[in-house]
C-alpha atoms as a PDB file:
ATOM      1  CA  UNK A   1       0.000   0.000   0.000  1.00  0.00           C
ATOM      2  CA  UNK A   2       1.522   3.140  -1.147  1.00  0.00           C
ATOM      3  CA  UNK A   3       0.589   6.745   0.202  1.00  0.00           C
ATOM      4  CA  UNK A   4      -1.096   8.874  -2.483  1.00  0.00           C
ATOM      5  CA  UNK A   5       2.103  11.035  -2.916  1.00  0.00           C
ATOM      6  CA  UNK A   6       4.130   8.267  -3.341  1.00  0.00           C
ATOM      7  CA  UNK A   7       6.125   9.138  -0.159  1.00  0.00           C
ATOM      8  CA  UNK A   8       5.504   6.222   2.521  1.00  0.00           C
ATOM      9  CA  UNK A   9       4.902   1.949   1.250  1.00  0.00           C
ATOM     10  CA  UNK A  10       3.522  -0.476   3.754  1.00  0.00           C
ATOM     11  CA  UNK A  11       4.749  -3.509   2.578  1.00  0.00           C
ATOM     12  CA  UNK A  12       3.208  -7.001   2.819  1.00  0.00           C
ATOM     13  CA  UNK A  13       5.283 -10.208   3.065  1.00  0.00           C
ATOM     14  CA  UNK A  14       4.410 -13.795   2.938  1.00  0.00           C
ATOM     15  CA  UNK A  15       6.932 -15.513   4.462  1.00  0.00           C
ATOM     16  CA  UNK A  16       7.122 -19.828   4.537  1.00  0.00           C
ATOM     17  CA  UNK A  17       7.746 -20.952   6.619  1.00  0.00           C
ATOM     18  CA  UNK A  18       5.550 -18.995   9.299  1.00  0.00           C
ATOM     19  CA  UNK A  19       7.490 -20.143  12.506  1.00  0.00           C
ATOM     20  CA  UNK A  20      10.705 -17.165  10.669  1.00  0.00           C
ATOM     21  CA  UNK A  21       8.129 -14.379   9.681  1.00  0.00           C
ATOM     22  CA  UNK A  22       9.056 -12.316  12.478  1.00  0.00           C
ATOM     23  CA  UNK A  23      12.544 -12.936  12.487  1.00  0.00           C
ATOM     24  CA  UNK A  24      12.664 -12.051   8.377  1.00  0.00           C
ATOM     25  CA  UNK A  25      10.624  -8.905   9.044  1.00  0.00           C
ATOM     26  CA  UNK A  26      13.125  -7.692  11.492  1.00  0.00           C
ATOM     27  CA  UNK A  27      15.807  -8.921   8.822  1.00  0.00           C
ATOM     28  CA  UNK A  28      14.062  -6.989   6.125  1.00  0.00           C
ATOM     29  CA  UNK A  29      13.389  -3.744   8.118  1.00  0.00           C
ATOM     30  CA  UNK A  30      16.861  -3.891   9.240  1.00  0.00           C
ATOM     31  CA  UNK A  31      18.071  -3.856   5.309  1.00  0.00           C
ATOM     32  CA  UNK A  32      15.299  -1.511   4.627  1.00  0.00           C
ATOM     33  CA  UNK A  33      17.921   1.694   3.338  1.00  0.00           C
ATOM     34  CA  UNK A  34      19.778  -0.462   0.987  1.00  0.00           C
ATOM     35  CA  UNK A  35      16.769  -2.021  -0.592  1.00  0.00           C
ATOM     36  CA  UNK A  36      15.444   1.249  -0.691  1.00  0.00           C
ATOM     37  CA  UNK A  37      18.864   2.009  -2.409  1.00  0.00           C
ATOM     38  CA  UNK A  38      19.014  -0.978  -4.919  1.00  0.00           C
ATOM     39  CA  UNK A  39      15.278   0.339  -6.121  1.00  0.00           C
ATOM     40  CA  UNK A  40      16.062   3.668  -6.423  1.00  0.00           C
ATOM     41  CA  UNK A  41      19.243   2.866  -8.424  1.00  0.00           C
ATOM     42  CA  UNK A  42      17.493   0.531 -10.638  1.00  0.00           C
ATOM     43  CA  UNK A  43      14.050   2.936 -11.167  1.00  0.00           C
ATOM     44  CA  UNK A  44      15.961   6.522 -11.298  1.00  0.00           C
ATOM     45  CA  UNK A  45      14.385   7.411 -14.477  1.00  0.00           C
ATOM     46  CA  UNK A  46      10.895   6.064 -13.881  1.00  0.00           C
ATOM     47  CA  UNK A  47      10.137   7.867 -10.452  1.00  0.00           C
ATOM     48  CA  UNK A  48      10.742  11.008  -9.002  1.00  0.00           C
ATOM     49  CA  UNK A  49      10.186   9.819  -5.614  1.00  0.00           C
ATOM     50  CA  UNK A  50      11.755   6.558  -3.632  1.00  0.00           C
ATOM     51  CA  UNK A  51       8.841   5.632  -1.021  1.00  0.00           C
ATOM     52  CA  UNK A  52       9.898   4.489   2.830  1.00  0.00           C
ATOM     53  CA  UNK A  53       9.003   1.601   3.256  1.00  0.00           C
ATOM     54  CA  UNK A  54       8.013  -0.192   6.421  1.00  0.00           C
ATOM     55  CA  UNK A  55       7.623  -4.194   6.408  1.00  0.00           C
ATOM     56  CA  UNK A  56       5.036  -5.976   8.174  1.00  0.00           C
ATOM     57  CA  UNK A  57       4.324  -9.653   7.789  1.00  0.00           C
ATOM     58  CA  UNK A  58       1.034 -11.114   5.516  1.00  0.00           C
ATOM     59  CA  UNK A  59      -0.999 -13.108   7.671  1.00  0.00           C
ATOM     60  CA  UNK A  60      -3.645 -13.623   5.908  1.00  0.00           C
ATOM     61  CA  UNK A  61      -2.933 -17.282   5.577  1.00  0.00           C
ATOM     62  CA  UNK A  62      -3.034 -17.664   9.265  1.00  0.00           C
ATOM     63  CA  UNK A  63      -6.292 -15.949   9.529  1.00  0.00           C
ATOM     64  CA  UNK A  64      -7.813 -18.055   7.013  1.00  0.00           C
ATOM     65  CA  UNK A  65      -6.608 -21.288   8.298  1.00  0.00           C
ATOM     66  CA  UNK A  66      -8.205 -20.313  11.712  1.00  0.00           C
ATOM     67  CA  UNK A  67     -11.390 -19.327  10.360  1.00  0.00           C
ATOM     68  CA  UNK A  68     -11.495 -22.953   8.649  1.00  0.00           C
ATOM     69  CA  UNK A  69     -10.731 -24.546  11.967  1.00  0.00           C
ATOM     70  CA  UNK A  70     -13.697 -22.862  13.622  1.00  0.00           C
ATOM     71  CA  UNK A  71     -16.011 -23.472  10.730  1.00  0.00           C
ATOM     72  CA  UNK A  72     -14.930 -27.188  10.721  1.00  0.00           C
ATOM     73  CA  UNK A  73     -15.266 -27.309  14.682  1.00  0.00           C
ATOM     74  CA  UNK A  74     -18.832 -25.584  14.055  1.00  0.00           C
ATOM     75  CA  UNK A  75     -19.831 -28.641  12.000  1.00  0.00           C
ATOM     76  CA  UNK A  76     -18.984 -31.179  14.388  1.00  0.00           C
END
């Protein structure tokens, strides 16, 4: 999710294996200025403006495999 002025990037990561997600997100917010680096070198001439980006962890997996553990349990 980007900000409208292009300024700020929320970031969503899957990660697999879940047990590591937050262990890569700290990782990956830790490297955040060079991969903020690497894109800007690579997109220079495409974008006038290199977003911040902050890393959070996609667990929309998670919350799906819950719900289908209630909904099963619900059945029974």
């Amino acid at each position: 999710r980007v900000t409208s002025d292009l300024s700020l990037a929320r970031v969503y990561l899957s990660i697999f294996p879940t047990e590591k997600g937050n262990e890569i997100i700290e990782q990956v917010n830790t490297d955040n200025k060079s991969l903020r680096f690497e894109l800007a070198r690579r997109l220079r001439n495409n974008l006038r403006v290199i977003p911040e980006f902050t890393f959070y962890k996609d667990e929309t997996e998670e919350k799906l495999a819950h719900i289908d553990e209630l909904l099963a349990e619900t059945k029974n």
